[in-house]
N, C-alpha and C. Protein backbone atom coordinates (compact mmCIF):
# COMPACT_ATOMS: atom_id res chain seq x y z
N UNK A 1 10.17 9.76 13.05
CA UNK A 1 10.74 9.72 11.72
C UNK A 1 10.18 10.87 10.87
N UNK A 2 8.83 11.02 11.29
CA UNK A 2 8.50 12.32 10.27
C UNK A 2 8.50 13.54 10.86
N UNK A 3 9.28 13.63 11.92
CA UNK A 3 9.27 14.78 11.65
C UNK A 3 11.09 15.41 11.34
N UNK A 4 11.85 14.47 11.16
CA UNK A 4 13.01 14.02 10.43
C UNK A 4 13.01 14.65 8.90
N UNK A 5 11.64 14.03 8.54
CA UNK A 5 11.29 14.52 6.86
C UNK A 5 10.94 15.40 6.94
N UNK A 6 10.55 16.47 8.08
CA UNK A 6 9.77 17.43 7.73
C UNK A 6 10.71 18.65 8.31
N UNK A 7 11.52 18.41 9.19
CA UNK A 7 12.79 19.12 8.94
C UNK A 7 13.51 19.69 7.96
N UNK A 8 13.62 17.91 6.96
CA UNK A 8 14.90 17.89 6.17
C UNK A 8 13.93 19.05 5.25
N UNK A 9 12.68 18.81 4.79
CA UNK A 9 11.96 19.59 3.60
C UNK A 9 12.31 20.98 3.58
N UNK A 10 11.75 21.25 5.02
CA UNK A 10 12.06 22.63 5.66
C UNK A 10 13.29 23.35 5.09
N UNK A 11 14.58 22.80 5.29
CA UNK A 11 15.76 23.26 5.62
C UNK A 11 15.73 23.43 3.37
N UNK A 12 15.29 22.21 2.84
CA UNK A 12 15.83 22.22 1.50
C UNK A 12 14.84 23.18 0.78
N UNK A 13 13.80 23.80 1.36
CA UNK A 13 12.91 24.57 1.38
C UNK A 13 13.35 25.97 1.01
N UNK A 14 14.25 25.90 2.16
CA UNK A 14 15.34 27.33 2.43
C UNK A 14 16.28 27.56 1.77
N UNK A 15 16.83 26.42 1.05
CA UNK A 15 17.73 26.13 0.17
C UNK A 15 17.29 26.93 -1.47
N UNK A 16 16.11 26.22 -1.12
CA UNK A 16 15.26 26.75 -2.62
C UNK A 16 15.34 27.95 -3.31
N UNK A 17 14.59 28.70 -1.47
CA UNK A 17 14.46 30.26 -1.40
C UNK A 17 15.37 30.80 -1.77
N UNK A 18 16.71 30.69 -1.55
CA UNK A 18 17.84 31.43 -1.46
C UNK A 18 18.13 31.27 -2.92
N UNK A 19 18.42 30.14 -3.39
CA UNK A 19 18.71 29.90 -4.68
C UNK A 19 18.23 31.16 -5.75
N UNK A 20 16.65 30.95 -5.61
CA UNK A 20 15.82 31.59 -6.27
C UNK A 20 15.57 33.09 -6.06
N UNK A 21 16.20 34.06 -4.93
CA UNK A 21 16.05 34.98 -4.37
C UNK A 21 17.78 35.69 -4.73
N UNK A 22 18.29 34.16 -5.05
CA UNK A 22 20.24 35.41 -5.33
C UNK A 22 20.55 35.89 -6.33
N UNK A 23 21.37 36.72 -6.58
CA UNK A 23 21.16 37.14 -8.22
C UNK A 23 21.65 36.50 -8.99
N UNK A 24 22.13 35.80 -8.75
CA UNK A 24 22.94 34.83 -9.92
C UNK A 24 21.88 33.31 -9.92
N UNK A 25 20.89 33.01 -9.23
CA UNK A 25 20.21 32.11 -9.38
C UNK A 25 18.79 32.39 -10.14
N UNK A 26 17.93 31.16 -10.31
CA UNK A 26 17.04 30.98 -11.02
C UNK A 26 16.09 30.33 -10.34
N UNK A 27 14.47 30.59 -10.77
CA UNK A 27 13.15 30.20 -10.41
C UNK A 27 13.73 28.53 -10.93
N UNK A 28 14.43 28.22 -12.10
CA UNK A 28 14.33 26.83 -11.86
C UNK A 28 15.49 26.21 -11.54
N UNK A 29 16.49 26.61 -11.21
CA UNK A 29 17.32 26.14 -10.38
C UNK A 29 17.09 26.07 -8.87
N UNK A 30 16.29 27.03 -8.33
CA UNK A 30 15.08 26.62 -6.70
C UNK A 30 14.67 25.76 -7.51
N UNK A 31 13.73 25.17 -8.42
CA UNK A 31 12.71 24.51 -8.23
C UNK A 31 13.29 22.63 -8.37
N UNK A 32 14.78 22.58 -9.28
CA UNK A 32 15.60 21.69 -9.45
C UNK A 32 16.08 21.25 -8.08
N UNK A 33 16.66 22.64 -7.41
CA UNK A 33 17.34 21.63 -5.62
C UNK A 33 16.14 21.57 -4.80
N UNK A 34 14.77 21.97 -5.26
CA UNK A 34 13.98 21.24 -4.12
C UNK A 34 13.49 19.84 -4.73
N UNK A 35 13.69 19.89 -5.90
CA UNK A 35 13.04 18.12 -6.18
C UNK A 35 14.30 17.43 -5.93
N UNK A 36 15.23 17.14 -6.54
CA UNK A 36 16.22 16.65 -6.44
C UNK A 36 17.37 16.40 -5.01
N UNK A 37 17.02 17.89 -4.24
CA UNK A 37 17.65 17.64 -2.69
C UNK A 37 16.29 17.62 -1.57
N UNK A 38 15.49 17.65 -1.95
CA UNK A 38 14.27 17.21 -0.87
C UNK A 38 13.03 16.33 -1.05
N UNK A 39 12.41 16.87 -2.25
CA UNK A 39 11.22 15.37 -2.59
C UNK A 39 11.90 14.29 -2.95
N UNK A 40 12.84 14.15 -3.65
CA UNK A 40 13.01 12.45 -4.12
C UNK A 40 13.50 11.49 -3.42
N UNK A 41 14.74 12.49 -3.05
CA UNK A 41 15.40 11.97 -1.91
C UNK A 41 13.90 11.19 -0.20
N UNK A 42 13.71 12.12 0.03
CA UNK A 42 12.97 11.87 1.19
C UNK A 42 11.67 10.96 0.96
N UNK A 43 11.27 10.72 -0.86
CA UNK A 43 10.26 9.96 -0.74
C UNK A 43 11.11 8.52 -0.71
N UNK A 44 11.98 8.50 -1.38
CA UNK A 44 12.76 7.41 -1.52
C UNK A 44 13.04 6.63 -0.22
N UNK A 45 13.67 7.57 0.92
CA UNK A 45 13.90 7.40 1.79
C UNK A 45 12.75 6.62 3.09
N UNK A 46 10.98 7.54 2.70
CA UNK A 46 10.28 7.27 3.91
C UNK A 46 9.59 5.70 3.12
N UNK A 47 9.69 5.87 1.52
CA UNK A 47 8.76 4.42 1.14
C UNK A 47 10.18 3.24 1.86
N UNK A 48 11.60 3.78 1.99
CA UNK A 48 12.26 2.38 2.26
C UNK A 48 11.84 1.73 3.73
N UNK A 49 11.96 3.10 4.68
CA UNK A 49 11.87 2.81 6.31
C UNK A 49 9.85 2.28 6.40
N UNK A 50 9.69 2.39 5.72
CA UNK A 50 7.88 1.45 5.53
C UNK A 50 7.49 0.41 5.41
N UNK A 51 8.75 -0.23 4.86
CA UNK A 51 8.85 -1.29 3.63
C UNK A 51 8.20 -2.22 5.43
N UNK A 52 9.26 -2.43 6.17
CA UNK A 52 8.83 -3.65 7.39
C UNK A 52 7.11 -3.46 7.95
N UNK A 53 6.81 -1.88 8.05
CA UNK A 53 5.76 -1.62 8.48
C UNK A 53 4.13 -2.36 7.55
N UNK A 54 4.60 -2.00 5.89
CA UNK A 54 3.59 -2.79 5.41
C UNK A 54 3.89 -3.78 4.93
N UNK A 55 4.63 -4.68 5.20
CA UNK A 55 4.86 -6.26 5.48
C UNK A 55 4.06 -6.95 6.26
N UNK A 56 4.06 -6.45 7.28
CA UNK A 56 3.81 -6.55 8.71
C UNK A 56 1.54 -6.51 8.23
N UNK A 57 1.54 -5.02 7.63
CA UNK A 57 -0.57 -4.74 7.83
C UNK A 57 -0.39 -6.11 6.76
N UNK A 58 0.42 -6.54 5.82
CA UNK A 58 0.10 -7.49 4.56
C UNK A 58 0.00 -8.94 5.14
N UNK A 59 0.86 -9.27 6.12
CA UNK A 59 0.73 -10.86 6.66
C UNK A 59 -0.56 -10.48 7.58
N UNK A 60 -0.45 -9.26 8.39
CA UNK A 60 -2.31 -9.04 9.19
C UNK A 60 -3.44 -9.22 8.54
N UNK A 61 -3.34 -8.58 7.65
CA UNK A 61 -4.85 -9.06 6.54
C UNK A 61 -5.00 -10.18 5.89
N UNK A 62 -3.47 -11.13 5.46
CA UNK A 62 -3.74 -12.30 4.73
C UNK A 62 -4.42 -12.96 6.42
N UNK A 63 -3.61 -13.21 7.97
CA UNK A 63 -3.93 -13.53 8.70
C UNK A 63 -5.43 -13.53 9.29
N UNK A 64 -6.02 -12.06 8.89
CA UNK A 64 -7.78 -12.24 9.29
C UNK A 64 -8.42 -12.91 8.41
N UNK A 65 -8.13 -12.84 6.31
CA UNK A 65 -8.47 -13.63 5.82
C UNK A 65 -8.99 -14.80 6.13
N UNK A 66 -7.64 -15.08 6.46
CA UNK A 66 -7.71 -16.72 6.89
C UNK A 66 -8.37 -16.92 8.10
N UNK A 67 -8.43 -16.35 8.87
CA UNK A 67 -9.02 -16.60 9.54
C UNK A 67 -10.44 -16.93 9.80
N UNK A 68 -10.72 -15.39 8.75
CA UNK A 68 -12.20 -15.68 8.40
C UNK A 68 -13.21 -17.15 7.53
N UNK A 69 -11.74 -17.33 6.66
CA UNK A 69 -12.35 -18.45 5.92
C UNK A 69 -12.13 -19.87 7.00
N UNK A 70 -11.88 -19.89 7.57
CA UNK A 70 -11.74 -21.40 8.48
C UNK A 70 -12.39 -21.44 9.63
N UNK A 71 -13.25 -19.66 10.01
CA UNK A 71 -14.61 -20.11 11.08
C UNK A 71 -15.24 -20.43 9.82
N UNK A 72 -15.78 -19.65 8.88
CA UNK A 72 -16.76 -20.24 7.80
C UNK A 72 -16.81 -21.46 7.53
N UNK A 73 -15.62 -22.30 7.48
CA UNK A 73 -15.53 -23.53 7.51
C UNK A 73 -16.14 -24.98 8.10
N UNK A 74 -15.78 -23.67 9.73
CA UNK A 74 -15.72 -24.90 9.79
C UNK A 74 -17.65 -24.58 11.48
N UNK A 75 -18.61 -23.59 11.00
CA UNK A 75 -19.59 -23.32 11.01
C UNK A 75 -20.27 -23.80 9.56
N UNK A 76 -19.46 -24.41 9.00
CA UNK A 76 -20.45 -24.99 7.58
C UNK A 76 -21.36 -24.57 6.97
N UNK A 77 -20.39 -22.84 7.14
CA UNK A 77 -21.98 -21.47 6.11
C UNK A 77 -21.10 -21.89 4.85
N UNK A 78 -20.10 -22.58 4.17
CA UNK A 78 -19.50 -22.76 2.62
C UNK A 78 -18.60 -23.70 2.84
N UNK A 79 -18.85 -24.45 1.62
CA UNK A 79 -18.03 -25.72 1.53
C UNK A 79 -16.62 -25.09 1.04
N UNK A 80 -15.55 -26.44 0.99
CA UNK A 80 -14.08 -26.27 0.82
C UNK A 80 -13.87 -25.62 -0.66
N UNK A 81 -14.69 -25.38 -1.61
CA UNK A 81 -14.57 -24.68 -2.28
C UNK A 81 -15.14 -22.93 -2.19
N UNK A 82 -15.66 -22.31 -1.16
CA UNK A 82 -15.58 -21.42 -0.85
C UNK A 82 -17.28 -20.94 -1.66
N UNK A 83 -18.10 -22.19 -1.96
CA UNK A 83 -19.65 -21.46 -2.32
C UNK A 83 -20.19 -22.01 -1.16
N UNK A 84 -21.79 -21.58 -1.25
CA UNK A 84 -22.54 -22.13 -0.16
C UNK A 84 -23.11 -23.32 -0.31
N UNK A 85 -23.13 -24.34 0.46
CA UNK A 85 -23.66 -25.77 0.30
C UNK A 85 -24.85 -25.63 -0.87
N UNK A 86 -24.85 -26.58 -1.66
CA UNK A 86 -26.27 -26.30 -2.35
C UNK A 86 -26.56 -25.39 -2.93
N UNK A 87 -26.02 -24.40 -3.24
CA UNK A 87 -26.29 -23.51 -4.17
C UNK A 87 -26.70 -23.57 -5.70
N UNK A 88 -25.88 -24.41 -6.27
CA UNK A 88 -26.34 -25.21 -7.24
C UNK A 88 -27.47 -25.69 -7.92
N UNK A 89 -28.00 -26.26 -6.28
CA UNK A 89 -29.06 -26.68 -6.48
C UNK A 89 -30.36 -25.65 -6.64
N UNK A 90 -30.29 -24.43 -5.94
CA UNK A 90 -31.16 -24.06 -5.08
C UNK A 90 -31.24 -22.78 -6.51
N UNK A 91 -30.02 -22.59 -7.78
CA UNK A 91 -30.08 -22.01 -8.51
C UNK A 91 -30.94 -22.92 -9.58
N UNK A 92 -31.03 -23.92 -9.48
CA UNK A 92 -31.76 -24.80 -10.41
C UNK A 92 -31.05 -25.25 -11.20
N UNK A 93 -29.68 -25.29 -11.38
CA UNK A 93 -28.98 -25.88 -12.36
C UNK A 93 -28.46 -27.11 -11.60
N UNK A 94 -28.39 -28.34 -12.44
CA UNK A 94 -28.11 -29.63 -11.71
C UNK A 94 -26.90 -29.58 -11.97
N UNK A 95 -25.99 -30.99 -11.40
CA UNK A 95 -24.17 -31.12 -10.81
C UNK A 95 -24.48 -31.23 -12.67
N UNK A 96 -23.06 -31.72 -12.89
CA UNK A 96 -23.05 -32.30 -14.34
C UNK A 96 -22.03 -33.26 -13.96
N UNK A 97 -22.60 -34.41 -14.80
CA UNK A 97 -22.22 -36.00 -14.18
C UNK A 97 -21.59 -36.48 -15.41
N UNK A 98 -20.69 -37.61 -15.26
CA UNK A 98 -20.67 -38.36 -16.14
C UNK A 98 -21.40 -39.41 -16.91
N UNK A 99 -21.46 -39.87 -18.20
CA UNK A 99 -22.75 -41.02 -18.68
C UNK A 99 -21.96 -41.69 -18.18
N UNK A 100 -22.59 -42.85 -17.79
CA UNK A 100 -21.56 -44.57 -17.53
C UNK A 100 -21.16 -45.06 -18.71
């Protein structure tokens, strides 16, 4: 795929040159058909064909997440709220209870 984009750049590259090199053209009329017929286009284009690819690393990392939190679990280095057993305690601050 990239080297698809790196073609197309190429070619609108050349496009540029010429523009900017004919006599009837302009430094910003090259600089208009290379944004407009090669960067936007082609960023537009490579963020769409990505889109499945980082879907895909985004369910992998929620997946090790999780993963990670449910050996922790269930090796009982942190309770179901995700601190370490006793910590609480071991900071010196007591639970806070209700009076009867």
């Amino acid at each position: 795929m990239y080297l698809v984009v790196i073609g197309w750049l190429y070619v609108v590259l050349m496009m540029a040159v010429a523009e900017a090199s004919n006599t009837t053209g302009t430094v910003l009329g090259a600089i208009v058909t290379f944004f407009l017929y090669g960067l936007m286009p082609v960023a537009l284009v490579v963020y769409l064909m990505r889109t499945p690819q980082r879907r895909k690393e985004i369910k992998a990392r929620a997946a090790a997440e999780h993963a990670v939190r449910r050996q922790a679990l269930a090796s009982g280095e942190v309770d179901a709220g995700g601190h370490a057993p006793g910590a609480a305690e071991a900071d010196g601050i007591a639970p806070v209870r209700k009076e009867p």
